[in-house]
N, C-alpha and C. Protein backbone atom coordinates (compact mmCIF):
# COMPACT_ATOMS: atom_id res chain seq x y z
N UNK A 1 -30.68 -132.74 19.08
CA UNK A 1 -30.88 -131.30 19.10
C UNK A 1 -31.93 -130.95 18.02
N UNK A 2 -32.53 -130.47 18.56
CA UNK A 2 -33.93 -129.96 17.45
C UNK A 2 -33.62 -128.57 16.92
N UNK A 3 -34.72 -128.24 15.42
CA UNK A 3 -33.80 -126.82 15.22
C UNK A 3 -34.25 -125.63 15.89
N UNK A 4 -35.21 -125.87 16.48
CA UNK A 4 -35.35 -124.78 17.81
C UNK A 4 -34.38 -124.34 18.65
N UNK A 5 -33.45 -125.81 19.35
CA UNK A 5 -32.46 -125.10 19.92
C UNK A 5 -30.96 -124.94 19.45
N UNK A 6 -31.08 -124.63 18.00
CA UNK A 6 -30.38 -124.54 16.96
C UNK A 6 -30.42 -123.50 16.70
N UNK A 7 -31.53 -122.44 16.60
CA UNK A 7 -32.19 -121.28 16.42
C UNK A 7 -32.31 -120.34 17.58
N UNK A 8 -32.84 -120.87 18.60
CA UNK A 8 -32.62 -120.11 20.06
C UNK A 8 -31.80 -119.12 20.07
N UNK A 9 -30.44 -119.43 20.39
CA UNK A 9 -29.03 -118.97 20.71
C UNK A 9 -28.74 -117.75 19.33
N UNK A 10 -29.15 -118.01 18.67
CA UNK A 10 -29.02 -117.16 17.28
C UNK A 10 -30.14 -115.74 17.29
N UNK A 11 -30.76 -115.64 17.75
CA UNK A 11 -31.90 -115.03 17.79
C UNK A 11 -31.61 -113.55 19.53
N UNK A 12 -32.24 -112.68 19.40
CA UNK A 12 -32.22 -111.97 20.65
C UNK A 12 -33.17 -112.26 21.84
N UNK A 13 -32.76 -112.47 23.24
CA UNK A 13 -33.26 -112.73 24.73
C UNK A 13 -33.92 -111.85 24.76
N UNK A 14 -33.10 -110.50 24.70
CA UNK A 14 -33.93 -109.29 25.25
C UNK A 14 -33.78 -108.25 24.48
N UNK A 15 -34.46 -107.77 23.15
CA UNK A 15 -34.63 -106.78 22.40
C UNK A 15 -34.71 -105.46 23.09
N UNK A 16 -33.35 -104.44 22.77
CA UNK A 16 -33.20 -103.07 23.33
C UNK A 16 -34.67 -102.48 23.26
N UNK A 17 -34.86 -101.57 24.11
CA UNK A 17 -36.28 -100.61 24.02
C UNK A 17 -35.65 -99.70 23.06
N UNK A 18 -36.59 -99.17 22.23
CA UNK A 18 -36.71 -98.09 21.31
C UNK A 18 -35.88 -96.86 21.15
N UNK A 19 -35.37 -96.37 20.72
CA UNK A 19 -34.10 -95.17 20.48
C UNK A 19 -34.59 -93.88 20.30
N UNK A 20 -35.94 -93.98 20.29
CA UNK A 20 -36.96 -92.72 19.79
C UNK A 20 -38.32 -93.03 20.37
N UNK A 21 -39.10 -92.16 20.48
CA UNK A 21 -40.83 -92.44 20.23
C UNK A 21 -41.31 -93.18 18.65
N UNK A 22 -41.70 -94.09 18.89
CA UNK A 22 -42.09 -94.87 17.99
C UNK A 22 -44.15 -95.51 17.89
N UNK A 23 -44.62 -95.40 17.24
CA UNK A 23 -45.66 -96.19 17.27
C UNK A 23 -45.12 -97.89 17.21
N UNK A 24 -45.58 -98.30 18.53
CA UNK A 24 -44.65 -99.68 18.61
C UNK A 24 -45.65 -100.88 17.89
N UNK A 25 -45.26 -101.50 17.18
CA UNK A 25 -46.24 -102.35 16.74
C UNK A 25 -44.74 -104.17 17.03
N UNK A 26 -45.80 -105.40 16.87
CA UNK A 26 -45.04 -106.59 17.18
C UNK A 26 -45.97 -107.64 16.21
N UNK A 27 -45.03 -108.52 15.51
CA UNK A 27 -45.28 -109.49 14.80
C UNK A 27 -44.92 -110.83 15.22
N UNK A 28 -45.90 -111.84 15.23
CA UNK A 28 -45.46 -113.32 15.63
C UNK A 28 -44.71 -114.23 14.14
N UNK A 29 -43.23 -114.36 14.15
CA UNK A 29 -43.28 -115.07 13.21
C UNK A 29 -43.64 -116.43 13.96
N UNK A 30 -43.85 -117.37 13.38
CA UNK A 30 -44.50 -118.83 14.07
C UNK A 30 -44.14 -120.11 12.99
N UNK A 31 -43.08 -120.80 13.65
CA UNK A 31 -42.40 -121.78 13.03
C UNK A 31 -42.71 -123.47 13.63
N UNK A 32 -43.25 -124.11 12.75
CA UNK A 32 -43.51 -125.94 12.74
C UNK A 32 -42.99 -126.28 12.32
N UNK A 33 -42.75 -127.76 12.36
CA UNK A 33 -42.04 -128.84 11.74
C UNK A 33 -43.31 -129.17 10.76
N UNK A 34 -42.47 -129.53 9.61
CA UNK A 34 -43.54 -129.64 8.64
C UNK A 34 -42.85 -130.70 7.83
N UNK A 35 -43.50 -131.30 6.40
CA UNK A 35 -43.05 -132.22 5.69
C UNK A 35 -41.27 -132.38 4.98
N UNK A 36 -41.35 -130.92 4.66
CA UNK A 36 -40.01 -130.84 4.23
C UNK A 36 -38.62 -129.80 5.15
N UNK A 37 -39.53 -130.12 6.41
CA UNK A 37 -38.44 -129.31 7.44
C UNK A 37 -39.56 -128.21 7.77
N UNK A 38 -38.64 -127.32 8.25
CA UNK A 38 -38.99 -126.10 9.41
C UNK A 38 -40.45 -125.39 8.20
N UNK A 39 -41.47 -124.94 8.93
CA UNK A 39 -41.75 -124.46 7.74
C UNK A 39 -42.50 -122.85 8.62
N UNK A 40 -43.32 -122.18 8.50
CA UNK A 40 -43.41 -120.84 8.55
C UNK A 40 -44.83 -120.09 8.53
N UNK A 41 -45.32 -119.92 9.06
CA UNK A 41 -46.97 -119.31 9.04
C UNK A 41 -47.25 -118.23 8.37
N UNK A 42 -47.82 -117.89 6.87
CA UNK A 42 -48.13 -116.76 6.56
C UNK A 42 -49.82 -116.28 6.37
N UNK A 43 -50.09 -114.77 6.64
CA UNK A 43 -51.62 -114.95 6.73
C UNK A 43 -51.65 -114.29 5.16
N UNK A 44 -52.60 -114.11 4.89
CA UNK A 44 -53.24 -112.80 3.93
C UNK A 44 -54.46 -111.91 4.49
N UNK A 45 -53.94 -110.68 4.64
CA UNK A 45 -54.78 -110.08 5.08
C UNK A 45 -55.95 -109.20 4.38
N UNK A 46 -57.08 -109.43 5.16
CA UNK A 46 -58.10 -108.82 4.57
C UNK A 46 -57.68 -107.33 3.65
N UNK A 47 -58.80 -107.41 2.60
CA UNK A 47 -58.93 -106.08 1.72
C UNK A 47 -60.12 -105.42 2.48
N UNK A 48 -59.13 -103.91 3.20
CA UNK A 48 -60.06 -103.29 4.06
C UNK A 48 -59.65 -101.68 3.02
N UNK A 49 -60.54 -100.84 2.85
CA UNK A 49 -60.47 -99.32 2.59
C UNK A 49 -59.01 -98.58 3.63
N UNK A 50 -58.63 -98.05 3.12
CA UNK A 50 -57.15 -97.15 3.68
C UNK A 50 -56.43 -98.03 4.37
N UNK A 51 -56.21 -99.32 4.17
CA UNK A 51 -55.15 -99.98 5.16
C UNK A 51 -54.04 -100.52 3.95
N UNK A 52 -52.79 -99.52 4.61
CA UNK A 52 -51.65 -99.85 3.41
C UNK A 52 -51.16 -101.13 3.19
N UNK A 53 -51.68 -102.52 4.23
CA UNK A 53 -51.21 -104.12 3.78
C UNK A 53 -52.26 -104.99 3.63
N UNK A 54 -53.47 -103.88 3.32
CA UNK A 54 -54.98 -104.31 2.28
C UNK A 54 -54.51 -105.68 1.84
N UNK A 55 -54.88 -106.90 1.52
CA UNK A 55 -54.79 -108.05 0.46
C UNK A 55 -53.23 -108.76 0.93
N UNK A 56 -52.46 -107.94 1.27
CA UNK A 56 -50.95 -108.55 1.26
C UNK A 56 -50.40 -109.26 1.90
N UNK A 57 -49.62 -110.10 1.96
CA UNK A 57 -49.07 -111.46 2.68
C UNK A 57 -48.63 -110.96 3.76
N UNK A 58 -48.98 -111.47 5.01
CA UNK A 58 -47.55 -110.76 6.49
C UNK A 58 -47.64 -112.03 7.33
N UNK A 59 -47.16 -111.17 8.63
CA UNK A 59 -47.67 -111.99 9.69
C UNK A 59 -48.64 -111.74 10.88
N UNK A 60 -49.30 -112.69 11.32
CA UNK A 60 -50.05 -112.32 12.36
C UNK A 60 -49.08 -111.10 13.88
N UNK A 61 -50.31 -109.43 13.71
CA UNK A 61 -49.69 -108.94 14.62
C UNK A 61 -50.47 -107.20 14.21
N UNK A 62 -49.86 -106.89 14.96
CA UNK A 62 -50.86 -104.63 15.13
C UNK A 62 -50.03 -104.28 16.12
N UNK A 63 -50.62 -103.15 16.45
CA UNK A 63 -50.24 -102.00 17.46
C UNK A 63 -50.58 -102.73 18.49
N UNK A 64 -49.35 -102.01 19.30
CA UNK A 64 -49.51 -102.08 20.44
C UNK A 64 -50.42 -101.43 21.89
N UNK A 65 -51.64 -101.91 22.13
CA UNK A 65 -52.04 -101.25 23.34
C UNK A 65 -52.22 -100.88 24.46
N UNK A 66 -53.00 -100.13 25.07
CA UNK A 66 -52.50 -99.86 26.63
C UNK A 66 -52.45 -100.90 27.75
N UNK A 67 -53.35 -102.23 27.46
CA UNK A 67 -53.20 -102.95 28.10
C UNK A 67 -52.02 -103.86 28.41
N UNK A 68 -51.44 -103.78 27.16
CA UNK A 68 -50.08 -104.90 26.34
C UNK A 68 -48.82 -103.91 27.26
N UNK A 69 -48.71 -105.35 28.29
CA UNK A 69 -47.23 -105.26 29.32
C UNK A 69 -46.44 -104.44 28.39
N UNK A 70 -46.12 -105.64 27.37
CA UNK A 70 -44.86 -104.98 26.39
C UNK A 70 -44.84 -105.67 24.88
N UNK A 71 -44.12 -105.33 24.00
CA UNK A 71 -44.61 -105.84 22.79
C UNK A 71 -44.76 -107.40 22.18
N UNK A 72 -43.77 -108.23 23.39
CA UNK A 72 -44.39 -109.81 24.03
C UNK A 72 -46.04 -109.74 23.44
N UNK A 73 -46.39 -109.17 24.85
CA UNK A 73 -47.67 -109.00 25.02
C UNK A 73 -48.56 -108.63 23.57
N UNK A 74 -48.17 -107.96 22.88
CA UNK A 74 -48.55 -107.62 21.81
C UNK A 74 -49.36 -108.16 20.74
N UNK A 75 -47.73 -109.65 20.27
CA UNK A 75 -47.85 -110.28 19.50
C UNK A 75 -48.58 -111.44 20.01
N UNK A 76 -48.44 -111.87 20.98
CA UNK A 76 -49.45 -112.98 21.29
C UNK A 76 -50.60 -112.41 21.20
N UNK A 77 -51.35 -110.95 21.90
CA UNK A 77 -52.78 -110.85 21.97
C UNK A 77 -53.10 -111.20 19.85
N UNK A 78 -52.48 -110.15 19.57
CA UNK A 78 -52.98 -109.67 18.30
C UNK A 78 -52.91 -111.33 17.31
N UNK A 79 -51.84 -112.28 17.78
CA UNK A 79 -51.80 -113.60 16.60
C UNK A 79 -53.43 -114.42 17.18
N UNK A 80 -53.98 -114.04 18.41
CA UNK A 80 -55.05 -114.61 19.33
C UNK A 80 -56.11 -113.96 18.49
N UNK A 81 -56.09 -112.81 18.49
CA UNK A 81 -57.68 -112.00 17.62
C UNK A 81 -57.33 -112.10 16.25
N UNK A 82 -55.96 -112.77 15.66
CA UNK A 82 -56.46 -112.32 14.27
C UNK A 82 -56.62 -113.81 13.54
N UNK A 83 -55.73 -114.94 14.41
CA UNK A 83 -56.01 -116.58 14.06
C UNK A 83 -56.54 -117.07 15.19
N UNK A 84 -56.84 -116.80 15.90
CA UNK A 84 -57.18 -118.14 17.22
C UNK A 84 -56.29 -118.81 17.71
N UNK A 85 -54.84 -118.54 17.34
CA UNK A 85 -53.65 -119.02 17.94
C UNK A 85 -53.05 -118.72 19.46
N UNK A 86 -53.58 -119.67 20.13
CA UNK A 86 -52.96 -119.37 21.76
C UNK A 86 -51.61 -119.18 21.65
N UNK A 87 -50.74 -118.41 21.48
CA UNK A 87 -49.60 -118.66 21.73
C UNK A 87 -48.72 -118.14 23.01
N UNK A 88 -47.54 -118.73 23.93
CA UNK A 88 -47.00 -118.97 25.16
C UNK A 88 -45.90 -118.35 25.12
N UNK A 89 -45.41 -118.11 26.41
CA UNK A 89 -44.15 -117.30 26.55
C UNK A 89 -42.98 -118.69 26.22
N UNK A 90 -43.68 -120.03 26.54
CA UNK A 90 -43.22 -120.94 27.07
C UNK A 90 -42.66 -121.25 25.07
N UNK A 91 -43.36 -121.17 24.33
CA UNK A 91 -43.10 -121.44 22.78
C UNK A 91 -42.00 -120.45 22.31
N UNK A 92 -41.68 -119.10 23.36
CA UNK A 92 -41.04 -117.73 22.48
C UNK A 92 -39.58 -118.60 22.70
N UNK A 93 -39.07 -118.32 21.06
CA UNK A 93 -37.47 -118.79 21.04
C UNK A 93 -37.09 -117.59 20.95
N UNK A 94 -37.42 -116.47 20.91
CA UNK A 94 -36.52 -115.00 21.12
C UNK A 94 -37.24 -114.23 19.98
N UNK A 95 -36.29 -113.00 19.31
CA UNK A 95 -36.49 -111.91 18.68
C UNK A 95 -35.63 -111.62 17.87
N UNK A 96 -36.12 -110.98 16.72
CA UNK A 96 -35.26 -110.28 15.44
C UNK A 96 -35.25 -109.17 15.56
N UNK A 97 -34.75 -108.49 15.10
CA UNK A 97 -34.29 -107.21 15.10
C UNK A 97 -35.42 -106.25 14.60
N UNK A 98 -35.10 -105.77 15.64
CA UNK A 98 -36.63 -104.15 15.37
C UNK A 98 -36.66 -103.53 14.00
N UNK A 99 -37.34 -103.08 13.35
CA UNK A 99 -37.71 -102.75 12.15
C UNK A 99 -38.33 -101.25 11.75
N UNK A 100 -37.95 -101.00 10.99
CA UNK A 100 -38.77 -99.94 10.36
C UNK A 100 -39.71 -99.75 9.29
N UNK A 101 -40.95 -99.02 8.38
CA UNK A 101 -40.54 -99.00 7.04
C UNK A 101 -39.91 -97.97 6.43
N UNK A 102 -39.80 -98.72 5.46
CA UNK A 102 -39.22 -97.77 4.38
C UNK A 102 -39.44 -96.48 3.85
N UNK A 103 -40.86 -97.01 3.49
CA UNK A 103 -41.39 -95.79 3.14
C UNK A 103 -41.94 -94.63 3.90
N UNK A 104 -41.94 -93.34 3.95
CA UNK A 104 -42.27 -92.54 5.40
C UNK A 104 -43.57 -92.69 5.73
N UNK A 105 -43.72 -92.88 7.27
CA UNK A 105 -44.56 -93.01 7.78
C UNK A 105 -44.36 -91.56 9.01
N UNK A 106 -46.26 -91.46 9.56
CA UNK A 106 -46.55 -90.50 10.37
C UNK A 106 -47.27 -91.22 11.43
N UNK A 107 -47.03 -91.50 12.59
CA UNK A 107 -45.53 -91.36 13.35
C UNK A 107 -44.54 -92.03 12.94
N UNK A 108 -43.35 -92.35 13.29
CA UNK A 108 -42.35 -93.35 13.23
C UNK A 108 -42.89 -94.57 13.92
N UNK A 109 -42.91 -95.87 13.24
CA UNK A 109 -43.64 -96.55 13.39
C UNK A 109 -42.63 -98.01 13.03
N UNK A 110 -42.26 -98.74 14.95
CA UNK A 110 -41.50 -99.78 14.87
C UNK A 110 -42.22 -101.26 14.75
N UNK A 111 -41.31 -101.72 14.25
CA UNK A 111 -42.34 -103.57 14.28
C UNK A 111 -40.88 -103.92 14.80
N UNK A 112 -41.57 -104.86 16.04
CA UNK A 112 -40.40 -106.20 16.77
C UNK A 112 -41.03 -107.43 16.45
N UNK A 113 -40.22 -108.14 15.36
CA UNK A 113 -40.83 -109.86 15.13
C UNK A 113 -40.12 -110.65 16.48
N UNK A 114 -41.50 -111.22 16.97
CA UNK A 114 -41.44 -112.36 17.75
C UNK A 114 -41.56 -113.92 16.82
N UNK A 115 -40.42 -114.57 17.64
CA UNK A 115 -40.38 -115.89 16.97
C UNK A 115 -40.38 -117.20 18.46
N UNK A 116 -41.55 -117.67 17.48
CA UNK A 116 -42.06 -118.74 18.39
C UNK A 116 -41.95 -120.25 17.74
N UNK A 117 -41.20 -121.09 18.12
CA UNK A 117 -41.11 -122.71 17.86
C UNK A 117 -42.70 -123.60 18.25
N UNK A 118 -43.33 -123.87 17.54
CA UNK A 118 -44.05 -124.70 17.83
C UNK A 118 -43.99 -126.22 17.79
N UNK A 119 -44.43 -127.48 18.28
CA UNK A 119 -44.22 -128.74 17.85
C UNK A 119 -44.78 -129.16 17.17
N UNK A 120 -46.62 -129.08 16.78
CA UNK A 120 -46.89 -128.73 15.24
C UNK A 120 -47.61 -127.79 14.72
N UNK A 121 -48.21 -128.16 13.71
CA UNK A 121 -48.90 -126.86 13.07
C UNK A 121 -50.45 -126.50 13.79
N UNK A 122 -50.71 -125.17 14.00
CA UNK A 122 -52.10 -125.41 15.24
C UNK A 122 -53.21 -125.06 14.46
N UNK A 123 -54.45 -125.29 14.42
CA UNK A 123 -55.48 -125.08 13.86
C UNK A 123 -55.73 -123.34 13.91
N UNK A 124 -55.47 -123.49 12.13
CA UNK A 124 -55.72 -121.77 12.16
C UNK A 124 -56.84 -121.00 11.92
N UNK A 125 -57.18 -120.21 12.40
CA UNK A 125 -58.96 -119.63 11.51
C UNK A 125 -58.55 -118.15 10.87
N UNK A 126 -59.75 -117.60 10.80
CA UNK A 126 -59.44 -116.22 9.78
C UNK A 126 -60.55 -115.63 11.05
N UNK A 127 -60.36 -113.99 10.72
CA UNK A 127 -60.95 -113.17 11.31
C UNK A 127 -61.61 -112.07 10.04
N UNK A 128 -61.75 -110.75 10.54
CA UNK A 128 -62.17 -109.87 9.50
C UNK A 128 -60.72 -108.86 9.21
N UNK A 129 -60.25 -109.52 10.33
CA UNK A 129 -58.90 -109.04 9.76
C UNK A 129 -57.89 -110.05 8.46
N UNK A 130 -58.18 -110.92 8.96
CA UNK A 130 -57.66 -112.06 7.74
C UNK A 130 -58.52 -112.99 6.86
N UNK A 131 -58.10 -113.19 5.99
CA UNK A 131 -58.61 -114.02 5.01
C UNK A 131 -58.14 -115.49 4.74
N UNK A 132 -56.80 -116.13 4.75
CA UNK A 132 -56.33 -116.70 4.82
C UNK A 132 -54.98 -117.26 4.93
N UNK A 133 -54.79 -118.24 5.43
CA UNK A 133 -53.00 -118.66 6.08
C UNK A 133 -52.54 -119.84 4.84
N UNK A 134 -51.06 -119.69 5.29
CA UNK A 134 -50.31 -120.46 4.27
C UNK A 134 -49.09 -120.81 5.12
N UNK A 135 -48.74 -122.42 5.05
CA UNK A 135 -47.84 -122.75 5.69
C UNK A 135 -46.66 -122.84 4.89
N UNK A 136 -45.31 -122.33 4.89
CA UNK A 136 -44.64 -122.61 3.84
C UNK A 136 -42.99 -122.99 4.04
N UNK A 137 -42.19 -123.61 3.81
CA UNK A 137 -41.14 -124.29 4.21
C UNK A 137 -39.90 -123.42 3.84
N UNK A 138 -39.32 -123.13 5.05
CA UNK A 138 -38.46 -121.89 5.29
C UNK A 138 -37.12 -122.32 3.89
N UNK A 139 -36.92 -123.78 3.88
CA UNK A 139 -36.19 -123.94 2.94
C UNK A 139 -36.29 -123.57 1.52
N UNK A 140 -37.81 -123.50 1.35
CA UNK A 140 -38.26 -123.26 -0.12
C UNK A 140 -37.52 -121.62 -0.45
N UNK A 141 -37.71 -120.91 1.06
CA UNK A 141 -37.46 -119.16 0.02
C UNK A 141 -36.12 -119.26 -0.24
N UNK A 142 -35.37 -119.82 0.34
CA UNK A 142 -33.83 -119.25 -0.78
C UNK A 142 -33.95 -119.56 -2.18
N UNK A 143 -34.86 -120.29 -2.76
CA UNK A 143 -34.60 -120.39 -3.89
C UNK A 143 -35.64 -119.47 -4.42
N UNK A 144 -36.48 -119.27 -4.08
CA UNK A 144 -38.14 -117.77 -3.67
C UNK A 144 -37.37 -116.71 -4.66
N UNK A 145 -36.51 -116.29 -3.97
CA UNK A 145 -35.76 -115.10 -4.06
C UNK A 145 -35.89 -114.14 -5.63
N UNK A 146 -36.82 -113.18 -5.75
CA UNK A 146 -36.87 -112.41 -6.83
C UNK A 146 -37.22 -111.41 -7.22
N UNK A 147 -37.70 -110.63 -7.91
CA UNK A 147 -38.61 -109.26 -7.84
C UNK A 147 -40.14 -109.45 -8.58
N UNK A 148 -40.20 -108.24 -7.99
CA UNK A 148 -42.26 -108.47 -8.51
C UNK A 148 -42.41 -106.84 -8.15
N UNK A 149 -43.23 -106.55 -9.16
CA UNK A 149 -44.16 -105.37 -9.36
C UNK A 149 -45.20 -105.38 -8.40
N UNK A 150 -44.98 -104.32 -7.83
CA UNK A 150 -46.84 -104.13 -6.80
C UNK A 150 -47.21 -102.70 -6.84
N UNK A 151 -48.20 -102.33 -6.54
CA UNK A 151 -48.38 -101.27 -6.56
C UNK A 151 -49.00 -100.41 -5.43
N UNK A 152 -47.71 -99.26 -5.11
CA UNK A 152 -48.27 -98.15 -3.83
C UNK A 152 -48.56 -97.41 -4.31
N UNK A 153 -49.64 -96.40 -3.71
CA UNK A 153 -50.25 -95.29 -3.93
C UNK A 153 -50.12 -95.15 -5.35
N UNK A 154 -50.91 -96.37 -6.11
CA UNK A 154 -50.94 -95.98 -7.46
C UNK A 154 -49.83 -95.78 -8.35
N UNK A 155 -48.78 -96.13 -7.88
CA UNK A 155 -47.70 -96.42 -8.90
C UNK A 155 -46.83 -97.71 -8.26
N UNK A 156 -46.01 -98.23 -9.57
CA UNK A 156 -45.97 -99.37 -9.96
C UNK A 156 -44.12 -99.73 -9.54
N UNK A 157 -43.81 -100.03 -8.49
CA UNK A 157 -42.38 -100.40 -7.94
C UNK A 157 -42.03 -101.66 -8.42
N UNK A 158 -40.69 -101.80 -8.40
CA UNK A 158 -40.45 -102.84 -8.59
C UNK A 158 -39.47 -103.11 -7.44
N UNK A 159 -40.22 -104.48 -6.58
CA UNK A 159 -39.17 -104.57 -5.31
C UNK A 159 -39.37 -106.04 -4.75
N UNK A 160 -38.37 -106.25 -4.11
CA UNK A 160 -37.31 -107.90 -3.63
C UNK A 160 -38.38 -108.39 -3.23
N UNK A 161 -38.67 -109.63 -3.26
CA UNK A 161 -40.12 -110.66 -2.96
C UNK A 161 -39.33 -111.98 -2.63
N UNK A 162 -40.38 -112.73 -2.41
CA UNK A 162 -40.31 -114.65 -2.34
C UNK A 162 -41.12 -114.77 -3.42
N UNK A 163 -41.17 -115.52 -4.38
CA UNK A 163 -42.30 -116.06 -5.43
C UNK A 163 -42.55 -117.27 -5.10
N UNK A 164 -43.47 -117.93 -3.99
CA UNK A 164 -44.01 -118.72 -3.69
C UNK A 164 -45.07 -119.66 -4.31
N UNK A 165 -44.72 -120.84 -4.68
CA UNK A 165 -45.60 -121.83 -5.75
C UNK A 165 -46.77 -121.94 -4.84
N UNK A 166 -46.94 -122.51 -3.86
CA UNK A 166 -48.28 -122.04 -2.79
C UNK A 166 -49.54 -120.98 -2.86
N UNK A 167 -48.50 -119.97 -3.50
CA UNK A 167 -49.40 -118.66 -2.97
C UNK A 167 -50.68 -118.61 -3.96
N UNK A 168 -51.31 -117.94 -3.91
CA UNK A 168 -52.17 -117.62 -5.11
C UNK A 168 -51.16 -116.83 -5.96
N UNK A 169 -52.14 -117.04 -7.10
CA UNK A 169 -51.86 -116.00 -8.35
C UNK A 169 -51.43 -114.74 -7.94
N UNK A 170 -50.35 -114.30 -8.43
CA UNK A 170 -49.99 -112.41 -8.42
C UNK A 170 -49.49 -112.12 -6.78
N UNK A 171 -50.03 -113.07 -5.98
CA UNK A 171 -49.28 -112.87 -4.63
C UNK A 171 -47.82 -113.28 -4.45
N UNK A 172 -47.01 -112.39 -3.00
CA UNK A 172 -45.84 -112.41 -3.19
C UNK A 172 -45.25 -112.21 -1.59
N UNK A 173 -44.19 -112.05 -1.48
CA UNK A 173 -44.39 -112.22 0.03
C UNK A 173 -43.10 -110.95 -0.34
N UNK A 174 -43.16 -109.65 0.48
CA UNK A 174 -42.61 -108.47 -0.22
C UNK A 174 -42.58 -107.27 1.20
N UNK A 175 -41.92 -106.55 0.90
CA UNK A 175 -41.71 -105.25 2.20
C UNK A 175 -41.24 -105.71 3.22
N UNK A 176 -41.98 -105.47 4.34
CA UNK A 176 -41.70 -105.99 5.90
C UNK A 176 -41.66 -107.03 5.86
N UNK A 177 -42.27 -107.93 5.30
CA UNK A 177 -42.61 -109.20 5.15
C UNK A 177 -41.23 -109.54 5.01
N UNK A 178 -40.92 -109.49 3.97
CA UNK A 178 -39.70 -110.07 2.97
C UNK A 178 -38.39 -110.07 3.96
N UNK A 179 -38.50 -109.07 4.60
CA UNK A 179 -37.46 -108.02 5.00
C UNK A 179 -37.48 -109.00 6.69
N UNK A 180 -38.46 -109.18 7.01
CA UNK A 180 -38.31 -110.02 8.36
C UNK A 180 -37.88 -111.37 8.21
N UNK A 181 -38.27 -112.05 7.02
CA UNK A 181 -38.19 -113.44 6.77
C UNK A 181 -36.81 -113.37 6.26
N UNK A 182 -36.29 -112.44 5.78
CA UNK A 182 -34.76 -112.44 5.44
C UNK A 182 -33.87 -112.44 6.09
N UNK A 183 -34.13 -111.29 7.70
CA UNK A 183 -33.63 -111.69 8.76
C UNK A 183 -33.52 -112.70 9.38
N UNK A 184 -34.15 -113.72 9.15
CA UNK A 184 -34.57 -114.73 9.65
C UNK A 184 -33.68 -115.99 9.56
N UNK A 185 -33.78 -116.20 8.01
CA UNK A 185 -33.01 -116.92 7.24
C UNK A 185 -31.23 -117.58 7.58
N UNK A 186 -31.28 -116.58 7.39
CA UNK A 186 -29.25 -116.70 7.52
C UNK A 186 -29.05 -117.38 9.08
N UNK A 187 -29.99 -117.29 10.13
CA UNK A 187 -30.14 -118.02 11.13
C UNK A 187 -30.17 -119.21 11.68
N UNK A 188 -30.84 -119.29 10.46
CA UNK A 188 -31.20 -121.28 10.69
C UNK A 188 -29.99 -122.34 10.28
C-alpha cells in the first residue's frame, strides 16, 4: 500500500459547492515521494505591486475562470501557467476543505486545495508569476511548527508559520498556506 492510497480515503471525493457567492479561487497541493518520505511542492511567488501574497510562499493556483468546468479545472489550468506542471484528473487523490481568509476580503473569496499524488518530482519552471519552488518533506513541518512576524498593510503580526531550514532567509510558510498544509497533516 503506498501512501497515496493511505491518503485517498482520508481526503474529500466530492467537495460541497459553495454556501454563498464567493470569488472561487483553487490550489494544487502536489505531493512526491522524495528522500525522506512524502514530500510537498512549494512556490514563491513573484513581488508584483498590490498583490497581497507579493514574495510569499503558497501553492501553485488563482481564480477561477469562465472557461474552468469547475474549480478541478482551475487548479490544474493555473499549476500549468504558473509551473509547467501538466497535471491529471488521473493524479487527483481528492480535496481539503474549502477555505476562507481571515482577514476581510471584497468579495468573499473561497480557495478549494486540490491534492494530487505524483510518482516523482516533475520538472518545475517559474513564470512571472513565480520565482521559485521548494520541495519539502511533509514530515519535516511537525517539527516546523512556530511563529514569525510578517508584515500586512504595514503593520507587524505575529502569526502560526512552518520555519523551514530550506527556505531562504526571513521566509516562512504562513496564512492560507499554513492553514492548508495543516489541514493536511493530521491525514497522513
Amino acid at each position: 500500500m503506498t501512501p497515496f492510497d493511505v491518503l485517498r480515503p482520508r481526503l474529500l471525493a466530492e467537495p460541497k459547492p459553495p454556501s454563498r457567492d464567493f470569488l472561487e479561487t483553487a490550489v494544487s497541493v502536489i505531493l512526491a515521494p522524495g528522500p525522506s518520505g512524502l514530500e510537498a511542492l512549494f512556490i514563491r511567488r513573484a513581488e508584483r505591486a498590490g498583490d497581497p501574497w507579493s514574495g510569499h510562499i503558497g501553492l501553485p493556483g488563482g481564480r477561477r475562470e469562465g472557461a474552468d468546468a469547475g474549480l478541478l479545472d482551475t487548479a490544474i489550468r493555473e499549476t500549468l501557467e504558473e509551473i509547467g506542471v501538466k497535471l491529471t484528473r488521473a493524479s487527483l487523490l481528492g480535496a481539503l476543505d474549502d477555505l476562507e481568509p481571515t482577514m476581510p476580503t471584497k468579495p468573499p473569496l473561497l480557495i478549494r486545495p486540490f491534492v494530487f499524488g505524483l510518482d516523482a518530482r516533475p520538472v518545475i519552471g517559474t513564470s512571472d508569476e513565480v520565482t521559485d519552488s521548494y520541495w519539502i518533506p511533509l514530515e519535516s513541518l511537525h517539527a516546523a511548527r512556530g511563529k514569525a512576524t510578517v508584515s500586512i498593510k504595514e503593520k507587524a503580526l505575529e502569526v502560526p508559520c512552518f520555519r523551514v531550514a530550506n527556505l531562504p532567509e526571513g521566509l516562512v510558510i504562513w496564512g492560507l498556506t499554513y492553514r492548508i498544509i495543516g489541514g493536511l497533516l493530521p491525514r497522513l
